[in-house]
C-alpha atoms as a PDB file:
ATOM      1  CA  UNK A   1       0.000   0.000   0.000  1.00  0.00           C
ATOM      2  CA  UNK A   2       1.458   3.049  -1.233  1.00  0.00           C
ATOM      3  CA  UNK A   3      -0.098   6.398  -2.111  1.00  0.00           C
ATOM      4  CA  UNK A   4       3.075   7.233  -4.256  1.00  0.00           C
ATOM      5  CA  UNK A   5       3.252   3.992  -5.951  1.00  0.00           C
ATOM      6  CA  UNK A   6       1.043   4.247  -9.595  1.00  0.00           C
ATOM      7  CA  UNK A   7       0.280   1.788 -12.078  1.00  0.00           C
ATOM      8  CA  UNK A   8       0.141   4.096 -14.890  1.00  0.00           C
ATOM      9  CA  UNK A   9      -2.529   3.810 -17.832  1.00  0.00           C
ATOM     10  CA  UNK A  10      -2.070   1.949 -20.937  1.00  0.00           C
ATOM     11  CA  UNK A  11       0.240  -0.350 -20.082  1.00  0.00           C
ATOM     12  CA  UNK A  12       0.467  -4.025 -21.261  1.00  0.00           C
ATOM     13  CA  UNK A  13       2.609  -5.084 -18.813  1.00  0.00           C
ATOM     14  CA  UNK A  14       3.812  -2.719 -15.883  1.00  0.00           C
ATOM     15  CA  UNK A  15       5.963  -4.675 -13.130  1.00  0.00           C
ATOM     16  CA  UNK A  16       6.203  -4.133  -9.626  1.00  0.00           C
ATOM     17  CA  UNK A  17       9.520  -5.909  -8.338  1.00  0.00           C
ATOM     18  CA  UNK A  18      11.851  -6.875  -5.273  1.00  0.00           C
ATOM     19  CA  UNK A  19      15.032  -8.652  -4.331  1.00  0.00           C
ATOM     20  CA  UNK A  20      14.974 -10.241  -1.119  1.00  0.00           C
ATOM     21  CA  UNK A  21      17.993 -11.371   0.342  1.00  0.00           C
ATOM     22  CA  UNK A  22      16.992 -13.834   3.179  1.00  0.00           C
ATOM     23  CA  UNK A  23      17.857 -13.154   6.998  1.00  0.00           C
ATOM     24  CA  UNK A  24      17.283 -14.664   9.961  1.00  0.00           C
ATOM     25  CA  UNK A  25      15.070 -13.218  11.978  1.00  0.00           C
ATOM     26  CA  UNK A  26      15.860 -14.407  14.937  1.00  0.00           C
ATOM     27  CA  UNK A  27      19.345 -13.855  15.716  1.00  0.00           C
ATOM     28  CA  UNK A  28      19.298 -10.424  17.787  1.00  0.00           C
ATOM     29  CA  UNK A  29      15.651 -12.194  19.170  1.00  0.00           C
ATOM     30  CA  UNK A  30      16.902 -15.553  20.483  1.00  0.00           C
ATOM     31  CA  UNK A  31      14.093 -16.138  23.478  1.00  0.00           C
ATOM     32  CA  UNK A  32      11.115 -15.895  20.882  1.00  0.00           C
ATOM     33  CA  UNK A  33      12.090 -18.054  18.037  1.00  0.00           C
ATOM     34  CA  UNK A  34      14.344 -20.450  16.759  1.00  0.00           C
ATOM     35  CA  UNK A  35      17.158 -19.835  14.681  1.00  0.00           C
ATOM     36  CA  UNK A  36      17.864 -20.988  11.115  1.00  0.00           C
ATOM     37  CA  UNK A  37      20.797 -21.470   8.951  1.00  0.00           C
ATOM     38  CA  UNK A  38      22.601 -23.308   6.029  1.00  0.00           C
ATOM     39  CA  UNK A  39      22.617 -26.960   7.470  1.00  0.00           C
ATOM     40  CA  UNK A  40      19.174 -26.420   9.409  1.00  0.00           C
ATOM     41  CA  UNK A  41      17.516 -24.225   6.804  1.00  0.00           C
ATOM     42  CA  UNK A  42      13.675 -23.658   6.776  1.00  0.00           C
ATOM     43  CA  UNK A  43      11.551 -26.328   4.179  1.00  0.00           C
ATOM     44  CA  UNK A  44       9.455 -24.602   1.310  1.00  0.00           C
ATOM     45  CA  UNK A  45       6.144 -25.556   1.072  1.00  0.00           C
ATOM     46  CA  UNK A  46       3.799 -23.158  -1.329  1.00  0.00           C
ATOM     47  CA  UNK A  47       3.703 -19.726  -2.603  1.00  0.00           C
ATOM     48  CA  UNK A  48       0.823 -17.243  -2.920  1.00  0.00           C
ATOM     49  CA  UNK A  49       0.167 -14.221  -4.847  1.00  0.00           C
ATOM     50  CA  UNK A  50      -2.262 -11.212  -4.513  1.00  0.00           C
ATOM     51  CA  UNK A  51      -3.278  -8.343  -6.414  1.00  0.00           C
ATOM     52  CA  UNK A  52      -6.033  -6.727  -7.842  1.00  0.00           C
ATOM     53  CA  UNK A  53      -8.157  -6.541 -11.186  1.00  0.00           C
ATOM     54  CA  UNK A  54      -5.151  -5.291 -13.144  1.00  0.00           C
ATOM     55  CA  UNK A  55      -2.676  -8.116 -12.028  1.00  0.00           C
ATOM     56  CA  UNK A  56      -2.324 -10.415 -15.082  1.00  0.00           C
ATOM     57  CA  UNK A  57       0.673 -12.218 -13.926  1.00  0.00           C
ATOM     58  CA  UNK A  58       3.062 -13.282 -10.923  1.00  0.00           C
ATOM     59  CA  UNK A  59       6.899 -14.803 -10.546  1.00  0.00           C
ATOM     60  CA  UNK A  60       8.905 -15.866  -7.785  1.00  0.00           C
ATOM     61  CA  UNK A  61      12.336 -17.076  -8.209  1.00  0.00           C
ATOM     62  CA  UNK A  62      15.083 -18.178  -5.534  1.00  0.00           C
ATOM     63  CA  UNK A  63      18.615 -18.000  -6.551  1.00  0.00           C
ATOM     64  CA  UNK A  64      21.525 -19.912  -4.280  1.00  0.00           C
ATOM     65  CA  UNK A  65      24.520 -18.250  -4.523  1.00  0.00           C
ATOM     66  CA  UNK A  66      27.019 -20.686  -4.845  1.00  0.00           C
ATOM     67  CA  UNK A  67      24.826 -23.477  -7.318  1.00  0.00           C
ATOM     68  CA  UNK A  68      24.221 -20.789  -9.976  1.00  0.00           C
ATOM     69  CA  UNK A  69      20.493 -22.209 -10.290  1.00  0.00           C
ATOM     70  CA  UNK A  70      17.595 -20.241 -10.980  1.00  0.00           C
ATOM     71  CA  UNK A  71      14.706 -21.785  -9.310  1.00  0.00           C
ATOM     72  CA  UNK A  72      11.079 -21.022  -9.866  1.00  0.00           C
ATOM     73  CA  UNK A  73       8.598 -20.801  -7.054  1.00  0.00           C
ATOM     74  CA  UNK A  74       5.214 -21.705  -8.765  1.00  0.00           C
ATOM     75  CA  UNK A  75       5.354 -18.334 -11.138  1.00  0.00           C
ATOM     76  CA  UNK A  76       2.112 -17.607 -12.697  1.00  0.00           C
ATOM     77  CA  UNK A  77       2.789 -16.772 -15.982  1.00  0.00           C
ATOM     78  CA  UNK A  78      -1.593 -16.414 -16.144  1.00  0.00           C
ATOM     79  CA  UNK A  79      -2.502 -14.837 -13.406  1.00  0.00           C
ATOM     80  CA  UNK A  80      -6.552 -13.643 -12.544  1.00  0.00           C
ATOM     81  CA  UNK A  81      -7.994 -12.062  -9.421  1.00  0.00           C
ATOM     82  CA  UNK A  82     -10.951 -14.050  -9.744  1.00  0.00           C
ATOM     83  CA  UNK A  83      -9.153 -18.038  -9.330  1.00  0.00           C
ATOM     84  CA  UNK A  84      -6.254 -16.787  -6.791  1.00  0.00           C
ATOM     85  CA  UNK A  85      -4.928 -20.152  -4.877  1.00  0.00           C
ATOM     86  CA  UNK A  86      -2.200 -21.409  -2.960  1.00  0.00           C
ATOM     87  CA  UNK A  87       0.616 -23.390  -5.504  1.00  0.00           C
ATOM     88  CA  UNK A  88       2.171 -26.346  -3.415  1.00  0.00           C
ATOM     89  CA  UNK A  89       6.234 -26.516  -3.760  1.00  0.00           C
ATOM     90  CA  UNK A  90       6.340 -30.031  -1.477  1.00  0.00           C
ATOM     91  CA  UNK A  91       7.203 -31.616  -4.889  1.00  0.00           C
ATOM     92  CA  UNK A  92      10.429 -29.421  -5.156  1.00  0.00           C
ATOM     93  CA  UNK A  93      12.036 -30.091  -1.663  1.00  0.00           C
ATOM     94  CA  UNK A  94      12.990 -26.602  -1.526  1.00  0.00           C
ATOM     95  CA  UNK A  95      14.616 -25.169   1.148  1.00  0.00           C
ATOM     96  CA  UNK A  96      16.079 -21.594   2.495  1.00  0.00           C
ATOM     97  CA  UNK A  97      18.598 -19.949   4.184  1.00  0.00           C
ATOM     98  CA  UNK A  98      20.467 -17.152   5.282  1.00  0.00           C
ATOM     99  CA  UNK A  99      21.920 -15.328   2.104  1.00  0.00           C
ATOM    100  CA  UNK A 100      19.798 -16.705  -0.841  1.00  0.00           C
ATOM    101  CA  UNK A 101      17.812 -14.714  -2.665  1.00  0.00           C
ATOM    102  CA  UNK A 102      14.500 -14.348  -3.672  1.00  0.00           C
ATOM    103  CA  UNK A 103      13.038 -12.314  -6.404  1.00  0.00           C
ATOM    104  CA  UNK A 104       9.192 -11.659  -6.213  1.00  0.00           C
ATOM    105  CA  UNK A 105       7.554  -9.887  -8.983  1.00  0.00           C
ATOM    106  CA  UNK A 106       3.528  -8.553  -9.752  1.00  0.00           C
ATOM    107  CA  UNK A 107       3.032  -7.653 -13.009  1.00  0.00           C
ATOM    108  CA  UNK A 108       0.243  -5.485 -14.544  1.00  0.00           C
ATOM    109  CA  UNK A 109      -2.283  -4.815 -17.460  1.00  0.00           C
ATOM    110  CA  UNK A 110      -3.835  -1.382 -17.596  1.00  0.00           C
ATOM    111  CA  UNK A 111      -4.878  -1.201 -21.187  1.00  0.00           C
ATOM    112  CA  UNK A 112      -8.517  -0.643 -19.719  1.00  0.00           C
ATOM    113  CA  UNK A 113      -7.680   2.317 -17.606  1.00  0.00           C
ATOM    114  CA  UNK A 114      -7.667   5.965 -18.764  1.00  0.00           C
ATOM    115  CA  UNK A 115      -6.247   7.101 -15.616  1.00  0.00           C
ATOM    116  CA  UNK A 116      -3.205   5.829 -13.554  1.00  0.00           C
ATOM    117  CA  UNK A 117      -4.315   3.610 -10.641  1.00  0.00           C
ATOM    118  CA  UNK A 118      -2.789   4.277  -6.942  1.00  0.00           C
ATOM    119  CA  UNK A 119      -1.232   1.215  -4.766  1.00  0.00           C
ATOM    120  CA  UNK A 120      -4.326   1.193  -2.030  1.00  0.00           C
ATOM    121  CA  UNK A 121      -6.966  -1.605  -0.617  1.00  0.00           C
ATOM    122  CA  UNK A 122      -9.836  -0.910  -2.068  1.00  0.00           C
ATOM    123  CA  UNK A 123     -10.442  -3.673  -5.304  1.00  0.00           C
ATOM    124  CA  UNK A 124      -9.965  -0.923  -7.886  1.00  0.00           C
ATOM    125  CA  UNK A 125      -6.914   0.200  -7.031  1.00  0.00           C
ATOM    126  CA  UNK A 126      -3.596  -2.250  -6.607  1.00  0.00           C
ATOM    127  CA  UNK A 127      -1.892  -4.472  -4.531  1.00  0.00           C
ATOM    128  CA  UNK A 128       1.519  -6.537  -5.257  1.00  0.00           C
ATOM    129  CA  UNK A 129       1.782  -9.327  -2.608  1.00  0.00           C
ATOM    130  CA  UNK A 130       4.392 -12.693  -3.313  1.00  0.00           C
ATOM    131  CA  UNK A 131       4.380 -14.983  -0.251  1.00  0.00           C
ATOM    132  CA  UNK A 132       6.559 -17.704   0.396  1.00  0.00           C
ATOM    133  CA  UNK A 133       5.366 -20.313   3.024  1.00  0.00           C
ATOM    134  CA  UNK A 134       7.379 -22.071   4.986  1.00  0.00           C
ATOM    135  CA  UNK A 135       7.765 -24.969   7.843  1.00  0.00           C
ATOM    136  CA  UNK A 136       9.494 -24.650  10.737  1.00  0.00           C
ATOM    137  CA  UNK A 137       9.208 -26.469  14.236  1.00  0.00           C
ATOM    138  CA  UNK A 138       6.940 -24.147  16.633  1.00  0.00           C
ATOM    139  CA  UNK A 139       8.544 -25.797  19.680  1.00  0.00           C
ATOM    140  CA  UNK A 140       9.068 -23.307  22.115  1.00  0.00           C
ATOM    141  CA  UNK A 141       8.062 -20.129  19.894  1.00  0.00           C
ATOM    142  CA  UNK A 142       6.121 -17.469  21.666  1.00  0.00           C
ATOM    143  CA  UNK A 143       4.368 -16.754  18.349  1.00  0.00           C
ATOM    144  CA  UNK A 144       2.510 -13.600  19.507  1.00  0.00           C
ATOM    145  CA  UNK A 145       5.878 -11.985  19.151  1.00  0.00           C
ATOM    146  CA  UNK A 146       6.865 -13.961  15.945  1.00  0.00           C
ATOM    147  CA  UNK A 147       5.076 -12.557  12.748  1.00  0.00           C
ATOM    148  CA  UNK A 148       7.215 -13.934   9.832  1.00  0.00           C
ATOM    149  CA  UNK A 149       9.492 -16.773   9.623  1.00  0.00           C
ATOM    150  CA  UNK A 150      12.431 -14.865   7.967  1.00  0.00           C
ATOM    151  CA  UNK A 151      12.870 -11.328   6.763  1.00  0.00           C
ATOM    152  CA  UNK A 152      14.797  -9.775   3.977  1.00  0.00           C
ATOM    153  CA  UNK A 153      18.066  -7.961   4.209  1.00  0.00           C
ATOM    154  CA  UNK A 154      17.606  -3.588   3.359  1.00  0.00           C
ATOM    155  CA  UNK A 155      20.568  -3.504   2.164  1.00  0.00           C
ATOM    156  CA  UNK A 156      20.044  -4.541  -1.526  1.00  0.00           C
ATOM    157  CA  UNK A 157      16.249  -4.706  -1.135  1.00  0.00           C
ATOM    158  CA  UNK A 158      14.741  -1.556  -2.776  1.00  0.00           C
ATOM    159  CA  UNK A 159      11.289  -2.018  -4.487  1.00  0.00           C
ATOM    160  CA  UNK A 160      11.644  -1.033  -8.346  1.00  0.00           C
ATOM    161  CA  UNK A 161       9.318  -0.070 -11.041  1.00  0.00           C
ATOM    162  CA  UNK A 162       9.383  -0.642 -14.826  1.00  0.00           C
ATOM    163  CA  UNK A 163       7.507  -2.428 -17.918  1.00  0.00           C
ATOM    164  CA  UNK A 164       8.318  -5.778 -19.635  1.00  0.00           C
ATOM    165  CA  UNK A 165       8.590  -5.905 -23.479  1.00  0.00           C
ATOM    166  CA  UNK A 166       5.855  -8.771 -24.917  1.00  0.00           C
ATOM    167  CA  UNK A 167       8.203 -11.510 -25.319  1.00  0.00           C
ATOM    168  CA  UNK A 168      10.069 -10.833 -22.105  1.00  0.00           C
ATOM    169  CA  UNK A 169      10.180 -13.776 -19.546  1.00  0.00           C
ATOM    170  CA  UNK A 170       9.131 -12.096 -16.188  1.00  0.00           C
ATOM    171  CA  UNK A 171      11.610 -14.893 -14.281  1.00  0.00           C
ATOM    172  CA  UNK A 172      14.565 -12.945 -16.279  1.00  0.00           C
ATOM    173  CA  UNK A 173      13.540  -9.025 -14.708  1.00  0.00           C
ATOM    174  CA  UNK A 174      16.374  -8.763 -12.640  1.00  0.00           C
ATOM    175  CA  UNK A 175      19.249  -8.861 -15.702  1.00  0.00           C
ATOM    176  CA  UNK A 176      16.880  -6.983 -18.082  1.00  0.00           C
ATOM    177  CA  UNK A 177      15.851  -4.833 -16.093  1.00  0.00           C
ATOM    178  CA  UNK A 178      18.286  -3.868 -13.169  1.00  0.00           C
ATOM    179  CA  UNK A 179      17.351  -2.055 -10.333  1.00  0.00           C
ATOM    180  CA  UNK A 180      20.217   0.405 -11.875  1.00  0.00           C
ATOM    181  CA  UNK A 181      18.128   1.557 -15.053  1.00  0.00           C
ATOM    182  CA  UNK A 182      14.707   1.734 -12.949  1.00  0.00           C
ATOM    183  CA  UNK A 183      13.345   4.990 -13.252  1.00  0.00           C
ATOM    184  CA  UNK A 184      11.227   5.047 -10.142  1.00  0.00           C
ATOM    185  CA  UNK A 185      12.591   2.785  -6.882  1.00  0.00           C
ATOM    186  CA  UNK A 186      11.204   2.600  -3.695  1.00  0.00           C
ATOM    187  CA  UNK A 187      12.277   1.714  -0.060  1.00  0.00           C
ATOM    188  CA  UNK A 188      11.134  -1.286   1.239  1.00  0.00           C
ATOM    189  CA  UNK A 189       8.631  -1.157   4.016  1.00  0.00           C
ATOM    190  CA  UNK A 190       6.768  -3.307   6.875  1.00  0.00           C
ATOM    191  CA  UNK A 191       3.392  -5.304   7.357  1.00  0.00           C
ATOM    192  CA  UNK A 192       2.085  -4.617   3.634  1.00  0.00           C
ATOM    193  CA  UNK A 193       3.116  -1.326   3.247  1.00  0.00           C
ATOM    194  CA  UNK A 194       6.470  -0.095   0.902  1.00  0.00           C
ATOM    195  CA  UNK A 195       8.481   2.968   1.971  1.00  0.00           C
ATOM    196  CA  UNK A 196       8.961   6.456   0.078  1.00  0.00           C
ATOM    197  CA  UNK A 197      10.117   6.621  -3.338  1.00  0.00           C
ATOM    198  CA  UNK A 198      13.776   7.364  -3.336  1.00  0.00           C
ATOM    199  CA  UNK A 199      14.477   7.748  -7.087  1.00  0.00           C
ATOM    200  CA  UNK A 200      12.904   9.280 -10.218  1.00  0.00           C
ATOM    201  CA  UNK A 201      14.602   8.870 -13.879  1.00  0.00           C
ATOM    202  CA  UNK A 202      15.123  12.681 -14.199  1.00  0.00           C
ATOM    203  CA  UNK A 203      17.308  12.763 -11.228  1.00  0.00           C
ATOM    204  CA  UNK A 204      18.992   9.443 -11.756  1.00  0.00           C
ATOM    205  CA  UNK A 205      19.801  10.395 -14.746  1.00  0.00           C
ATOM    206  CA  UNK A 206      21.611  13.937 -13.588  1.00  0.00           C
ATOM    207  CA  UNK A 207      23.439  11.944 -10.667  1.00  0.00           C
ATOM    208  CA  UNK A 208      24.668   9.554 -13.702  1.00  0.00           C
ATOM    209  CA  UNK A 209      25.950  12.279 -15.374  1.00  0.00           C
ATOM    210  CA  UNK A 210      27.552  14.379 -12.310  1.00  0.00           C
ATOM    211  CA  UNK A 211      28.988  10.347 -12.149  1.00  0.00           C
ATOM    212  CA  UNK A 212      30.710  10.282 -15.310  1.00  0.00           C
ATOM    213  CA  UNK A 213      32.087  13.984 -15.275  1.00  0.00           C
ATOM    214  CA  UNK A 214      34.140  13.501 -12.269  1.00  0.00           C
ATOM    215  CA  UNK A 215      35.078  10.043 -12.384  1.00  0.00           C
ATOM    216  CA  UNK A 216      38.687   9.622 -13.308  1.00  0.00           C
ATOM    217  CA  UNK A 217      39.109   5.480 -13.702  1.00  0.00           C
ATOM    218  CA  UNK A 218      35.929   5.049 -15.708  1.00  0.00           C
ATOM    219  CA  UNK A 219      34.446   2.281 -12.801  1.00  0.00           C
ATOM    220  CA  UNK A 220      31.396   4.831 -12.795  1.00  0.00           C
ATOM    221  CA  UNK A 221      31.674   5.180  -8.973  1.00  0.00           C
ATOM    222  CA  UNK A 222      32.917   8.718  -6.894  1.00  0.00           C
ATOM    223  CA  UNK A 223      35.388   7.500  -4.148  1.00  0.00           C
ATOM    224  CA  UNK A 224      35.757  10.438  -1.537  1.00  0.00           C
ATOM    225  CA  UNK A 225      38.725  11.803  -3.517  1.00  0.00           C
ATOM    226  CA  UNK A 226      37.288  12.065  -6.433  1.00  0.00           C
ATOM    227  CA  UNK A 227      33.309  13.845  -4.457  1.00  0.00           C
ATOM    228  CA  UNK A 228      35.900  16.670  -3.515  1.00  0.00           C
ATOM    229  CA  UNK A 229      36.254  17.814  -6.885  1.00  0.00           C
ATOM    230  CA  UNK A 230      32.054  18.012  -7.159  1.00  0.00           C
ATOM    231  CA  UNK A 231      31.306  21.047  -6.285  1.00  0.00           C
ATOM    232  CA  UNK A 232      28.533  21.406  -4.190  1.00  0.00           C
ATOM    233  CA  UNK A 233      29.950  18.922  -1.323  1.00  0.00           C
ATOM    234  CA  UNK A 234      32.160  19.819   0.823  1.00  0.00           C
ATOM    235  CA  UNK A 235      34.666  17.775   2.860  1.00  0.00           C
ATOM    236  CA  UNK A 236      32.357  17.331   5.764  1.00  0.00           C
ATOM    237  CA  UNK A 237      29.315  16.561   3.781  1.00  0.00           C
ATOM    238  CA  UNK A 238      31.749  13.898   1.798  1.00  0.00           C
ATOM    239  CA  UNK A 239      32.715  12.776   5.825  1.00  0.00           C
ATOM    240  CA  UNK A 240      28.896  12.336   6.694  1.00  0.00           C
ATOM    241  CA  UNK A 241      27.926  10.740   3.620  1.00  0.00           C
ATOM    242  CA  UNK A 242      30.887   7.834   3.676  1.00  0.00           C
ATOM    243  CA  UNK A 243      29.689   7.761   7.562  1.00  0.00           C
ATOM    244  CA  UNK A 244      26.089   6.165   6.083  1.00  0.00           C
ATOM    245  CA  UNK A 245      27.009   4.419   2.870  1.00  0.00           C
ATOM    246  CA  UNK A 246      26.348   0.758   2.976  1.00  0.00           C
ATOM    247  CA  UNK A 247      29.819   0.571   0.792  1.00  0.00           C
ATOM    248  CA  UNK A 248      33.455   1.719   1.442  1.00  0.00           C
ATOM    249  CA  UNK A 249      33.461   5.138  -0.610  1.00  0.00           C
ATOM    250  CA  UNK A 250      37.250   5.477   0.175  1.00  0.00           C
ATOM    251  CA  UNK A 251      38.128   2.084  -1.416  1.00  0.00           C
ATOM    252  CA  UNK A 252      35.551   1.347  -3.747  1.00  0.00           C
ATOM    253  CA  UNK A 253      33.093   4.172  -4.251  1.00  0.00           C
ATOM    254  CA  UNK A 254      29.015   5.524  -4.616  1.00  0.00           C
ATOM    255  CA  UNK A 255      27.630   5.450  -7.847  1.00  0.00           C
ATOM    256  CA  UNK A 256      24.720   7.541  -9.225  1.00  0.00           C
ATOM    257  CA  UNK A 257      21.796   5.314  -7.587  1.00  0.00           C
ATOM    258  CA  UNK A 258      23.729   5.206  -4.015  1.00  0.00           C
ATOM    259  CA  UNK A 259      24.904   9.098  -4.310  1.00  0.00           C
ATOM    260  CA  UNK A 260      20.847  10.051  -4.946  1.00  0.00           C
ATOM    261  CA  UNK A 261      19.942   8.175  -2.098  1.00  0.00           C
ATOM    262  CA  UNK A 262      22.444   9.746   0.228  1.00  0.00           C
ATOM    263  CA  UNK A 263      22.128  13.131  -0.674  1.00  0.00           C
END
């Protein structure tokens, strides 16, 4: 749910995506659930999908890093509001675990609209949910205090916006359409609601540019000696902003997307 969020009109097929890097909820929480992990990982069992009357179709994909395998997670290729169901995984013998990744995609057909439609609850406007289900034991779980079974890293786990060409496979988003070329992205958020929008193509695409005046090694990244040469930051904004920045901007750098986002 998300005021900010649109489905715009006329679109065949308008995606709503996120990457979700898997965590373990439990680990700073250790007296109200029961920790998971690579040898005792938590057993797949079904996925679910919600949206509204424009949501035509769904995908869910897992990705281990260190197998190089794509899985699929019951993707619905043929999606309606009308015949939503759970799709049972047992058949799969999936499992998860700290540090794989799941990408969860809604995607939408507003041919019939004449207006853009907002990200709300009522039926006419949209939704985007991608649920993974999961077993785990419940021995000793105060589950009033437990609401998910594992959460998703923030670092990494922006919400992006974009639209898929006819023939593209919506399983393949991620390396056609990076978060990096999205026009519009969005922080992720809590309990069915998404965060603000942190990025808009116009000013993306003036951070990309500030990017590739001042950097000197062509890695399309500002460390903090090359931000002193940009002229509206000084030293100890450059000091502040390294201070936050999920990477090392001495060694390695911001580039456009992280730069907008800190600034």
């Amino acid at each position: 749910v998300n005021r900010a969020m649109i489905v715009p009109a006329k679109k065949r097929r308008f995606f709503v995506t996120r990457k979700c890097t898997i965590k373990d909820l439990c680990k700073d929480n250790e007296k109200s659930c029961l920790r998971f992990n690579k040898t005792e990982p938590l057993k797949v069992r079904a996925s679910f999908y919600h949206s509204h009357l424009l949501g035509t179709e769904m995908y869910q994909t897992l990705y281990r890093e260190g197998d190089g395998c794509l899985m699929d997670l019951a993707s619905q290729p043929i999606w309606h509001f009308d015949d939503q169901a759970t799709f049972p995984l047992d058949s799969k013998n999936l499992t998860i675990a700290p540090g794989d990744v799941v990408q969860s995609t809604c995607v939408y057909n507003s041919m019939s609209r004449n207006e853009a439609t907002e990200m709300g609850i009522s039926t006419y406007q949209e939704m985007c949910f991608a649920n993974l289900l999961t077993e785990h034991s419940a021995k000793g779980v105060n589950m009033r205090e437990v609401r998910a079974a594992f959460g998703c890293e923030e670092e990494g786990g922006n919400i992006w916006v974009g639209e898929l060409g006819d023939a593209e496979d919506g399983r393949e988003l991620p390396y056609h359409h990076p978060i990096e070329a999205a026009n519009e992205t969005f922080a992720p958020g809590y309990a069915g609601e998404s965060g603000g929008k942190i990025a808009v193509g116009g000013e993306l695409q003036a951070f990309t540019v500030l990017v590739e005046f001042h950097d000197r090694n062509g890695d399309c990244r500002l460390t903090s000696d090359e931000l002193i040469h940009v002229g509206f930051l000084d030293a100890g904004t450059i000091n502040l902003m390294c201070r936050y920045a999920t990477v090392d901007c001495v060694a390695k750098g911001l580039g456009p997307l992280e730069l907008l986002q800190l600034i």
